[in-house]
Protein backbone atom coordinates (compact mmCIF):
# COMPACT_ATOMS: atom_id res chain seq x y z
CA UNK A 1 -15.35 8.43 -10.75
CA UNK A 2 -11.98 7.93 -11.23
CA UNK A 3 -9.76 5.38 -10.08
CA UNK A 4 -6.90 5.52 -7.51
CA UNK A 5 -3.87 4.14 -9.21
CA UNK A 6 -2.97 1.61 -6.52
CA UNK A 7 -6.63 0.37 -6.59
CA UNK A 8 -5.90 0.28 -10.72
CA UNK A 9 -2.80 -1.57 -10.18
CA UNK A 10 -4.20 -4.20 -7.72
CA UNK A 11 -7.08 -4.91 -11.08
CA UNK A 12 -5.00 -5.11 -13.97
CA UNK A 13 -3.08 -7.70 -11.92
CA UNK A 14 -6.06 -9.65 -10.78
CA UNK A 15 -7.12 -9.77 -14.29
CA UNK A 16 -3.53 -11.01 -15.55
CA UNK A 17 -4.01 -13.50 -12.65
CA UNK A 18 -7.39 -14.51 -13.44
CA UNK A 19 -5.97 -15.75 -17.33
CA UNK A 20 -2.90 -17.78 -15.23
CA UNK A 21 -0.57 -15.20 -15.90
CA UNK A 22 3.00 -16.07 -14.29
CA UNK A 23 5.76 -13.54 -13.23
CA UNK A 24 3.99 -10.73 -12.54
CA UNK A 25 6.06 -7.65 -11.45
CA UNK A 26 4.86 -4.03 -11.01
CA UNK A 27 7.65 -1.34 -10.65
CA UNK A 28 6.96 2.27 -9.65
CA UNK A 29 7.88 4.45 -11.88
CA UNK A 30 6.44 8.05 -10.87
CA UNK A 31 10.46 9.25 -10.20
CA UNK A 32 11.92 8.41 -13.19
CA UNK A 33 9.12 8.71 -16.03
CA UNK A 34 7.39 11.22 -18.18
CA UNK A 35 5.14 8.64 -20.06
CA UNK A 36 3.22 6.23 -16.94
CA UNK A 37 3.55 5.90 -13.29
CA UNK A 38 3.70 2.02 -13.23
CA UNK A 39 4.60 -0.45 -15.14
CA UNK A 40 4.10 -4.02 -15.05
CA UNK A 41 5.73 -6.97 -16.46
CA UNK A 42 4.05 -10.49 -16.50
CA UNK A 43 4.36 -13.62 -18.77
CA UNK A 44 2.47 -16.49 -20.10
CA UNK A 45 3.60 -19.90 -21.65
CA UNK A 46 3.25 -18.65 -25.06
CA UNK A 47 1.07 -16.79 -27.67
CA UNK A 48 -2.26 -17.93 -27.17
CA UNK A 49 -1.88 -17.75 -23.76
CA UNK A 50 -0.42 -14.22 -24.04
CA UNK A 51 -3.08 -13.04 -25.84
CA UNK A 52 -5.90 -14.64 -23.31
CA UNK A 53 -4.16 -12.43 -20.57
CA UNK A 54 -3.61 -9.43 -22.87
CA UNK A 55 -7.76 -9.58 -24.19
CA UNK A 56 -8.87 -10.50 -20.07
CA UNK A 57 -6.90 -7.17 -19.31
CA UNK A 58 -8.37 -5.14 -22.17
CA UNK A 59 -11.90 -6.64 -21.63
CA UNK A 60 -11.78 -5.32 -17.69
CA UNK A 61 -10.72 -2.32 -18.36
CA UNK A 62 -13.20 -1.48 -21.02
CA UNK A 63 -15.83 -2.76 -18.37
CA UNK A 64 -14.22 -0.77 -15.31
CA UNK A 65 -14.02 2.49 -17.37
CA UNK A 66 -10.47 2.47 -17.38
CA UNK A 67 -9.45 4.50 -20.65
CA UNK A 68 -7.18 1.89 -23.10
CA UNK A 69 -4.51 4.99 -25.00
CA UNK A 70 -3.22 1.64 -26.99
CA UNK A 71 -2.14 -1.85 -27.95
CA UNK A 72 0.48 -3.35 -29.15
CA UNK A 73 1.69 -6.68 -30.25
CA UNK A 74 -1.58 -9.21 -30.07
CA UNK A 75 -1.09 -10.47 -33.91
CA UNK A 76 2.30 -12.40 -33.07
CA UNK A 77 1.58 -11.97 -29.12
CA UNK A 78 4.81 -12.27 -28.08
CA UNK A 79 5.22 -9.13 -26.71
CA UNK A 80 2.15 -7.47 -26.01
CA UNK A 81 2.00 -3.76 -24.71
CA UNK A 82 -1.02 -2.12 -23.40
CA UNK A 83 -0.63 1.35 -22.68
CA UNK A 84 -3.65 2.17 -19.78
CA UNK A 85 -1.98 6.10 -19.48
CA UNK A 86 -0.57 5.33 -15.65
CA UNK A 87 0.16 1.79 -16.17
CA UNK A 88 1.66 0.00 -18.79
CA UNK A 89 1.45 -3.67 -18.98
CA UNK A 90 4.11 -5.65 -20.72
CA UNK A 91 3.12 -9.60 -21.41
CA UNK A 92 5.81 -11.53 -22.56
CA UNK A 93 6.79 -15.44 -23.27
CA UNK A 94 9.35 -16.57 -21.26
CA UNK A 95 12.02 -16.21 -24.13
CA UNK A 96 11.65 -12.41 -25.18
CA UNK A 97 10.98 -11.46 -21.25
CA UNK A 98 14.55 -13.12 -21.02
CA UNK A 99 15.70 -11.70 -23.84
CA UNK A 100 15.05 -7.55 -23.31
CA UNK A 101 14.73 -8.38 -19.47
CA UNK A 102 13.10 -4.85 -19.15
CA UNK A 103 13.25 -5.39 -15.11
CA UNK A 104 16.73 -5.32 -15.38
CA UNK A 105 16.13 -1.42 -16.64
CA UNK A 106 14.05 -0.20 -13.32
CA UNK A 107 16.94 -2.44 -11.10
CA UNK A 108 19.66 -0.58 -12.80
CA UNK A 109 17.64 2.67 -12.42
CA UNK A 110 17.15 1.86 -8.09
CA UNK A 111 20.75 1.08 -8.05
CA UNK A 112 21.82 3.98 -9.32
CA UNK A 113 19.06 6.24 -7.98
CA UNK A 114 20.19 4.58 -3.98
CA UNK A 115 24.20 5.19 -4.91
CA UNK A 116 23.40 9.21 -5.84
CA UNK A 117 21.39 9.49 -2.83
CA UNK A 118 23.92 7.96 -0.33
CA UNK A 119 26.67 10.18 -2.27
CA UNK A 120 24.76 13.15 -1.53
CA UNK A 121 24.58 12.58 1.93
CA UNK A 122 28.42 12.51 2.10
CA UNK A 123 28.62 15.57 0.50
CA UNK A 124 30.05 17.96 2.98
CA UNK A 125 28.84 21.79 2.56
CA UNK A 126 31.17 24.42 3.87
CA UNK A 127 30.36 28.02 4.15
């Protein structure tokens, strides 16, 4: 049985809550990638830490049936990746979440994506 991706969403970040997980922000992406449909950014207080929330998220998934494509990042853990095909999970410490501030991407991205929508309203057709 597969897995609705909202329901899948609403797991991975129980499970990054369940480890103490701080931060957490999930961005749509289904628009504006070719690669995942959401993506979600979270953080914990260092590397340890970030790899307790990484494994917890790994662990689940394994358990729920929810196929793992790949991993990234848990020997130094301060930037882990987990690429679950729709969603990709990004755990960070504080300093490299600052640092690439990745949300600042998909905020960009909505800016621009509202300013060419209201600009094509005001385009005027004439026949």
């Amino acid at each position: 049985m597969e897995i609705k991706l909202e329901e899948m969403v609403e797991k991975i970040s129980f499970w990054a809550e369940e480890k103490k997980a701080e931060r957490i922000k999930v961005y749509d992406v289904r628009n504006r990638s070719d690669y995942t449909d959401m993506i979600m950014v979270c953080e914990g207080s260092g590397d340890l830490h970030n790899r307790a929330i990484a494994q917890n998220i790994l662990d689940m998934a394994k358990e729920n049936s929810i196929y793992v494509l790949g991993k990234e990042g848990m020997d130094k853990g301060t930037w882990i990746l987990i690429d679950l095909v729709s969603v990709i999970v990004h755990v960070f410490d504080r300093a490299t979440r600052e640092h690439y501030d990745l949300e600042e991407l998909w905020e960009v991205s909505d800016k621009l994506r509202n300013q060419e929508t209201m600009d094509s309203d005001q385009v005027e057709i004439e026949n």
